[in-house]
Protein backbone atom coordinates (compact mmCIF):
# COMPACT_ATOMS: atom_id res chain seq x y z
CA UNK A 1 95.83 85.47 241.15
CA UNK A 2 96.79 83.09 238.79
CA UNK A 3 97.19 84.41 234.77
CA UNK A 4 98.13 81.19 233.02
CA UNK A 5 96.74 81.08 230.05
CA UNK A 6 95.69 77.40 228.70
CA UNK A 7 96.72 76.65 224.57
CA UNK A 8 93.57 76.12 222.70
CA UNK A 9 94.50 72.26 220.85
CA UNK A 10 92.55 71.12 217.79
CA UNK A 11 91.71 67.68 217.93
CA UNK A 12 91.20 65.25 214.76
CA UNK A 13 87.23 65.13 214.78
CA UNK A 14 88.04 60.49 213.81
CA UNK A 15 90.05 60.58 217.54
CA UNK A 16 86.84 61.50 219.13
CA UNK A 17 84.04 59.61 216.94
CA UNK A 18 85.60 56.96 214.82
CA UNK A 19 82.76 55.84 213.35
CA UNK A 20 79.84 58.87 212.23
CA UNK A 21 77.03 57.08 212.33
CA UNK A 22 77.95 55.17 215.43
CA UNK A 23 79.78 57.77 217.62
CA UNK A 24 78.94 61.20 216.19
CA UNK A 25 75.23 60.50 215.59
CA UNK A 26 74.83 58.50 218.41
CA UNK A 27 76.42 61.62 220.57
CA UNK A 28 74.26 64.15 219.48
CA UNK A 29 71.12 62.19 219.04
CA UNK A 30 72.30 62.60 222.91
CA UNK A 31 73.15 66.06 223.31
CA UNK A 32 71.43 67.29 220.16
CA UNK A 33 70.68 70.62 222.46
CA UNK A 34 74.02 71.39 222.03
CA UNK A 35 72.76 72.87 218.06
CA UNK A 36 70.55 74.90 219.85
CA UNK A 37 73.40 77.73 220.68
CA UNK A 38 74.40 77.94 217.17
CA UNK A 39 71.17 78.32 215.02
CA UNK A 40 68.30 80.23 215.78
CA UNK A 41 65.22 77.48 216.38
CA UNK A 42 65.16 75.17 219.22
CA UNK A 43 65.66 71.68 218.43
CA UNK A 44 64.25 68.72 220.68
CA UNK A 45 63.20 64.99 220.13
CA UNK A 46 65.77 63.39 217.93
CA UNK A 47 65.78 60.46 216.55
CA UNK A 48 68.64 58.46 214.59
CA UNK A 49 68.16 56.50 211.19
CA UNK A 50 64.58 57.45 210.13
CA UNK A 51 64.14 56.43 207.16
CA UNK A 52 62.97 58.32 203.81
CA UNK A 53 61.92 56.48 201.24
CA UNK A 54 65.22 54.43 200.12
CA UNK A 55 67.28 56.02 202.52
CA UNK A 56 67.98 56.82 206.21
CA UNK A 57 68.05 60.26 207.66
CA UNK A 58 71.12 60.83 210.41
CA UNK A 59 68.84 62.50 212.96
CA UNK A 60 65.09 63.66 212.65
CA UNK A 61 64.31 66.01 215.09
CA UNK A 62 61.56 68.65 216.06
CA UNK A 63 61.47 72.38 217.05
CA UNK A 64 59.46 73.73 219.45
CA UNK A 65 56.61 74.41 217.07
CA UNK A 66 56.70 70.37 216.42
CA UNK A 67 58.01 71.19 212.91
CA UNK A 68 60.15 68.62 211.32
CA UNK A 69 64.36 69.43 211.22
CA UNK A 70 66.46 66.95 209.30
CA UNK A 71 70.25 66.69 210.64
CA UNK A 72 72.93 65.16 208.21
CA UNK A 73 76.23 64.82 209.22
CA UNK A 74 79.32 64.74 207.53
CA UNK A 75 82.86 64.52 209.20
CA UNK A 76 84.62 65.41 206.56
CA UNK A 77 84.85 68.15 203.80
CA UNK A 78 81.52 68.61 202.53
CA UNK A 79 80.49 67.28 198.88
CA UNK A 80 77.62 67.32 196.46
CA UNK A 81 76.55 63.56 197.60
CA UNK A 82 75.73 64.86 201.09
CA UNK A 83 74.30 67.95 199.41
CA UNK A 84 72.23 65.95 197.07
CA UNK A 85 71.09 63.78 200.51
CA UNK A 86 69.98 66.24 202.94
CA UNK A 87 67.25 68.09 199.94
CA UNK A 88 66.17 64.25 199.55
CA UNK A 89 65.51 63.90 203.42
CA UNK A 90 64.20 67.41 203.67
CA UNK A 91 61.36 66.89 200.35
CA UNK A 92 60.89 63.16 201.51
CA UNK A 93 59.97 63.86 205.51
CA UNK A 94 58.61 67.21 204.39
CA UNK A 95 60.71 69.04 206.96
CA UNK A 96 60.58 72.56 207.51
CA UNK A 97 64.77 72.80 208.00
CA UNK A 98 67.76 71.28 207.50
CA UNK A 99 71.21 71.35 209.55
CA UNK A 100 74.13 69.59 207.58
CA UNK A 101 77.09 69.41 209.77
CA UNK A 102 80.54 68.72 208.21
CA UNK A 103 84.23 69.24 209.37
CA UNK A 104 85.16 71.78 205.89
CA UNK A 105 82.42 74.07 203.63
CA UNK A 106 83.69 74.12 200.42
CA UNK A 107 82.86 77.68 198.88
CA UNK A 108 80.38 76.19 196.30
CA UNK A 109 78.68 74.48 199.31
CA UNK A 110 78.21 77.68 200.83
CA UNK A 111 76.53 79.24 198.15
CA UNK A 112 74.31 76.39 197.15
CA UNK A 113 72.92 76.73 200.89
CA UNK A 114 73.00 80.80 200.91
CA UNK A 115 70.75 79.68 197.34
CA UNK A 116 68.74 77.31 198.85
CA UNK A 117 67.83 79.71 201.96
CA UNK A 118 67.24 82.13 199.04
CA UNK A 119 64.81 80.19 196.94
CA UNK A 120 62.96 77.50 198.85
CA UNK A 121 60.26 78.10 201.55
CA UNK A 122 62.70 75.89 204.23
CA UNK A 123 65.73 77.06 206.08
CA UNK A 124 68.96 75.17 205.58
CA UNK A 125 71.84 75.71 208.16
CA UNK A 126 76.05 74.70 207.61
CA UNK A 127 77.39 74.02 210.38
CA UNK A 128 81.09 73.66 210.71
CA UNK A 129 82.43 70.91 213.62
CA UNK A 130 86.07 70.79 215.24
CA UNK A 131 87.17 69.40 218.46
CA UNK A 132 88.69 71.26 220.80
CA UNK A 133 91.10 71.02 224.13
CA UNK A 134 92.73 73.26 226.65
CA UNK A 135 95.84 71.80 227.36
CA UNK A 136 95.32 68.35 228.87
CA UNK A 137 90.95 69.07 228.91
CA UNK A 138 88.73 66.87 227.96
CA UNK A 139 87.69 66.84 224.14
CA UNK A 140 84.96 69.94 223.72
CA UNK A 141 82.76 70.09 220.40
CA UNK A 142 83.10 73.39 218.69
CA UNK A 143 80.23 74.31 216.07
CA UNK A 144 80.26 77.00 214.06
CA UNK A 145 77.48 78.58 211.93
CA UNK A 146 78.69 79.07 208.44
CA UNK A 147 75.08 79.97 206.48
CA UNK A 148 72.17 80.15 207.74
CA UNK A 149 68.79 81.38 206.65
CA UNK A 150 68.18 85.24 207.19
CA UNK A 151 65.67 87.91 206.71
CA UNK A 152 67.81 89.62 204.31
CA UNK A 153 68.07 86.45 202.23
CA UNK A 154 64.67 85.98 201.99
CA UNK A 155 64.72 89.43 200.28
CA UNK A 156 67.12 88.36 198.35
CA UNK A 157 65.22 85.72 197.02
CA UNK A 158 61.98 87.36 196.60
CA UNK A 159 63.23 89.72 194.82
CA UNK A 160 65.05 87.09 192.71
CA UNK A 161 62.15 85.03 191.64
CA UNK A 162 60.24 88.57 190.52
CA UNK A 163 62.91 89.34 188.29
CA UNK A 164 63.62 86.19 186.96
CA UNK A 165 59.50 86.13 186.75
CA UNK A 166 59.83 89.86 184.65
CA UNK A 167 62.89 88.50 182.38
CA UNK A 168 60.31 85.15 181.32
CA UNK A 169 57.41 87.94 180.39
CA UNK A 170 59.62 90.17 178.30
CA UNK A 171 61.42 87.39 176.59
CA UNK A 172 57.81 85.90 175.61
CA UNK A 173 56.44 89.75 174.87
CA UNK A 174 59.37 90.20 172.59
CA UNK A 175 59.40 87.08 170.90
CA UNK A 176 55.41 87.90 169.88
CA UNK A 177 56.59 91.11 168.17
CA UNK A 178 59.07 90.10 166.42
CA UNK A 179 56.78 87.49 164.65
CA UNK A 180 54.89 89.79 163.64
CA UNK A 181 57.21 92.03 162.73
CA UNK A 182 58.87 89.74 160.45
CA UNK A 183 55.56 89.38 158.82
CA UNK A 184 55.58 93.43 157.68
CA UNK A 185 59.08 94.77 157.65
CA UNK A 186 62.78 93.44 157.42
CA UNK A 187 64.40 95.86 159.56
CA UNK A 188 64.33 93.82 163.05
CA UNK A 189 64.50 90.58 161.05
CA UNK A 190 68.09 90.24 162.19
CA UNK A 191 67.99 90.41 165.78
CA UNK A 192 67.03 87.61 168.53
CA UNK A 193 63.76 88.38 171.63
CA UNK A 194 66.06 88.96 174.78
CA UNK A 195 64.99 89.32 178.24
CA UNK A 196 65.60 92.99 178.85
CA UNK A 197 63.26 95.82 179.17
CA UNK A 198 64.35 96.83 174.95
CA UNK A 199 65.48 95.35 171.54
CA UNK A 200 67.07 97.38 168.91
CA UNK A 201 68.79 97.12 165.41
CA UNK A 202 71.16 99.78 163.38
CA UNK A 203 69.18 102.86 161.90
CA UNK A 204 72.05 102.74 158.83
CA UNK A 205 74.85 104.87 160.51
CA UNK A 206 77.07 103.60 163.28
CA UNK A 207 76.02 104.55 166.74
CA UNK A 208 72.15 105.07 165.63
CA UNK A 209 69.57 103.08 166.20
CA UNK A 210 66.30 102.09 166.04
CA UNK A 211 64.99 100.83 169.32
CA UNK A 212 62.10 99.26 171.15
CA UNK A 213 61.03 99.58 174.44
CA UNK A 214 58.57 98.37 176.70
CA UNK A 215 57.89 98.79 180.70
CA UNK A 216 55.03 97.09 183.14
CA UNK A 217 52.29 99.31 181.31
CA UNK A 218 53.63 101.39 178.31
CA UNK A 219 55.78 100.90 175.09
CA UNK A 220 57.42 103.51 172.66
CA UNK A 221 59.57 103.61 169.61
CA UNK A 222 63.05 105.72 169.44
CA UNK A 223 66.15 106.60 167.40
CA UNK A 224 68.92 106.34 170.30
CA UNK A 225 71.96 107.93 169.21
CA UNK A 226 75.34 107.16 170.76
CA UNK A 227 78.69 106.78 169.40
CA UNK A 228 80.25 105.11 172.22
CA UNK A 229 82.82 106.49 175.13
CA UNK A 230 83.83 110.38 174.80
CA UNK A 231 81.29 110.98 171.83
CA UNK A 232 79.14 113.33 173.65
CA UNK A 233 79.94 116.31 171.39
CA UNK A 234 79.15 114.60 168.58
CA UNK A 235 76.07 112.98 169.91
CA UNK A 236 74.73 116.35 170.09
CA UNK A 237 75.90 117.23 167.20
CA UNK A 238 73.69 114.55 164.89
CA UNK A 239 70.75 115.80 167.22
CA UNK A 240 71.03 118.90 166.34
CA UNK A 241 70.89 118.14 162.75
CA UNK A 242 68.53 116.34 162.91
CA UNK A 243 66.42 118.35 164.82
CA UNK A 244 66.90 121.35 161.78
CA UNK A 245 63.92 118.59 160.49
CA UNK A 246 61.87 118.67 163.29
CA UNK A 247 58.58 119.53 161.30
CA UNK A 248 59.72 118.13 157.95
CA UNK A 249 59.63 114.61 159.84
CA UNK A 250 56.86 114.76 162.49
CA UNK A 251 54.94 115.94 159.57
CA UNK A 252 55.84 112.54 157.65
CA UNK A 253 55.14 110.63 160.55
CA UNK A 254 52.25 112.29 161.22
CA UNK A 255 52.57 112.94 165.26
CA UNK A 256 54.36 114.92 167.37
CA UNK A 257 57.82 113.43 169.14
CA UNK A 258 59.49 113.46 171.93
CA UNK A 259 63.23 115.15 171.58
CA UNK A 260 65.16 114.81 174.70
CA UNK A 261 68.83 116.13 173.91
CA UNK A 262 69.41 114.79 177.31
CA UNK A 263 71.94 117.41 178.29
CA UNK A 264 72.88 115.57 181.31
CA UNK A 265 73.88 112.44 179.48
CA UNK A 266 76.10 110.83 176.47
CA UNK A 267 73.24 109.78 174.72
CA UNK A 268 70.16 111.35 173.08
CA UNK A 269 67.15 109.90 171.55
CA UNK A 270 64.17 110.90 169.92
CA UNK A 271 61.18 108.60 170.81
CA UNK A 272 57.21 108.30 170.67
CA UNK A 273 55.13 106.46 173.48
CA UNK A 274 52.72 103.99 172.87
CA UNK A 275 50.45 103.98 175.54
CA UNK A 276 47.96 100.93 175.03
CA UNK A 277 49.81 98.54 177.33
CA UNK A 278 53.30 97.06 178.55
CA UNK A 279 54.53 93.52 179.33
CA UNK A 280 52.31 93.00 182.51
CA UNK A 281 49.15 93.59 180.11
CA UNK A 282 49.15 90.28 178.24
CA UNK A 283 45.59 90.10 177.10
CA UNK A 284 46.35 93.71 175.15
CA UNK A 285 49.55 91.96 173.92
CA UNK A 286 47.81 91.73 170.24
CA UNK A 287 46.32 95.32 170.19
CA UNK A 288 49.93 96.50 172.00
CA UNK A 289 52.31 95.06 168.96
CA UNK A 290 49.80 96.12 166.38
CA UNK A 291 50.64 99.93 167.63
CA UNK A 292 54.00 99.51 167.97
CA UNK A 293 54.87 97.80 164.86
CA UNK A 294 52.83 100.59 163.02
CA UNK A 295 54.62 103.41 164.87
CA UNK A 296 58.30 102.06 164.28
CA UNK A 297 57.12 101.71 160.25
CA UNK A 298 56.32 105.08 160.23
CA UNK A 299 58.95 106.47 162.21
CA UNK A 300 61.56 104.97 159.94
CA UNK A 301 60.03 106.06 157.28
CA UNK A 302 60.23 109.50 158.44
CA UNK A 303 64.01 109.91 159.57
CA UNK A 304 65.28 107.50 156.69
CA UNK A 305 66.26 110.19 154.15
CA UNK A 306 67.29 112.15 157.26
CA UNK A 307 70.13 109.48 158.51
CA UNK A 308 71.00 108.84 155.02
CA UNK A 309 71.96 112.65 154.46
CA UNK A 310 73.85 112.86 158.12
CA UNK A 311 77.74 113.57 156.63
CA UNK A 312 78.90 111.47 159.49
C-alpha cells in the first residue's frame, strides 16, 4: 500500500491564463459547470462579451429556471472598478445574480457583497480563484465561495430596511412637534428631532429631565430621573421626595400619574400616557402633538416649584 503523500503547489493564476479575457473567460465560458459546485444555483448556457449598454459583460449565463446570471472576472485583487461593473451588468441585463470571481477579496469587498445580498432583491456571489498542483499534476482550478447570498441575510436585510423605514417616521414625527412646540413653549427649543423612539431636554437639575416618548400607537410625557453610573440611591432618593407631593402636583396637573420607582433599575420616572396615536398613525399626527404638547405644559408646570426646591 503505498502512503506517499503528494505537496499541494500554488500556481500563479497569469502562468495558467495570461490573458483574462482571452484564456480565463474563454476557459470557463467552456467549463462554466465547474461554478456549479461552489454556489448554490445551476448555471448553464454561457456566453462571452455580451454587451450592456456601453460595456461588455465577461460571461452571461442562465440557471436552470432560464434566469439571467452575470459572471465578471477579475484575476487579481478585487477593486471598486470591478465592483462598480458587475451592479452595471447586473441592472443593465436585468439579471437575477451575479458571480464576480477574483484571485484576493479585500474585506470592504466582502461586505459591500454581504450588503448587497442584504439589500437588493438579486443574489451576488465572491468567488475566490487559485491554481493548484500535486507535485508534477496538471494545473487544477480551485474556487472558493467567500459570500454568498443566504436566508439569514435576507433577514438581515429585511429587518434592516424596517428599521431604517421606523428611524425616517420618527425623525419626521419629531420634527412636526417640535414646530409646534416652538410655537407655545421654550423649553424643547434647544434640542434637534432625532431618529429614536424619545427626545428630551433638562428639567433644571442635573440628571432630571423632561422627556418625550412615542411608540407604533401611543405617546406619553415623563420626568426621567438619573444621575448617571452608581446613583441608584440617590435616584430614589429625589423620587421619594418628590413623591411627598404626589397630590399637591397631580392636583396641579389635573390627572393622575404614573410613578414607577422602578426598583429593579437605576432610573425612575414619573410619566403620563397619551393614548390618541404613535408614529405609525400619521393622519392623527395633528390631533397626537396637540395632546402631547398640552400634557408636557402642564406637567412642567406642575413639578417646576417641586425640582426647584429638590436640595440636590
Amino acid at each position: 500500500m503505498n502512503n506517499t503523500i503528494g505537496k499541494l503547489k500554488r500556481v500563479s493564476l497569469r502562468e495558467v491564463w495570461q490573458h483574462e479575457a482571452k484564456d480565463f473567460t474563454t476557459w470557463l465560458e467552456n467549463n462554466i459547470d465547474v461554478l456549479n459546485e461552489v454556489v448554490d444555483i445551476t448555471i448553464n448556457s454561457a456566453e462571452r462579451e455580451q454587451a450592456a449598454g456601453a460595456f461588455n459583460v465577461d460571461l452571461v449565463a442562465e440557471d436552470v429556471n432560464g434566469n439571467v446570471v452575470v459572471v465578471e472576472n477579475q484575476l487579481e485583487k478585487s477593486n471598486h472598478d470591478h465592483l462598480g461593473k458587475i451592479i452595471t451588468y447586473l441592472t443593465s441585463v436585468g439579471a437575477k445574480a451575479a458571480i464576480w470571481i477574483v484571485a484576493d477579496a479585500r474585506p470592504e469587498h466582502v461586505n459591500a457583497i454581504n450588503w448587497l445580498n442584504e439589500s437588493s432583491s438579486a443574489d451576488f456571489y465572491l468567488i475566490k480563484l487559485e491554481a493548484i498542483k500535486i507535485e508534477d499534476s496538471p494545473t487544477a482550478p480551485l474556487f472558493t465561495l467567500i459570500v454568498g447570498p443566504s436566508e439569514e441575510g435576507r433577514v438581515i436585510g429585511e429587518t434592516k430596511k424596517g428599521l431604517a423605514e421606523r428611524y425616517g417616521i420618527r425623525l419626521r414625527f419629531w420634527t412636526g412637534l417640535l414646530d409646534l412646540s416652538r410655537e407655545k413653549t421654550k423649553l424643547h427649543s434647544n434640542i434637534s428631532p432625532n431618529k429614536y423612539n424619545w427626545i428630551g431636554t433638562s428639567a433644571g437639575k442635573r440628571g432630571l429631565g423632561y422627556n418625550y416618548g412615542v411608540r407604533k400607537h401611543d405617546t406619553n410625557v415623563e420626568l426621567y430621573i438619573d444621575r448617571g453610573e452608581n446613583s441608584e440611591q440617590e435616584n430614589f432618593e429625589i423620587f421619594d421626595e418628590l413623591f411627598k407631593s404626589k397630590n399637591e402636583i397631580e392636583d396641579t396637573f389635573g390627572e393622575s400619574l404614573e410613578w414607577q420607582r422602578l426598583e429593579n433599575r437605576r432610573a425612575c420616572r414619573i410619566a403620563k400616557n397619551v393614548n390618541l396615536g404613535g408614529w405609525k398613525d400619521e393622519s392623527k399626527w395633528s390631533e397626537v402633538y396637540a395632546a402631547m404638547l398640552d400634557n408636557m405644559m402642564r406637567f412642567e408646570k406642575s413639578f417646576r416649584g417641586h425640582i426647584r426646591s429638590l436640595k440636590i
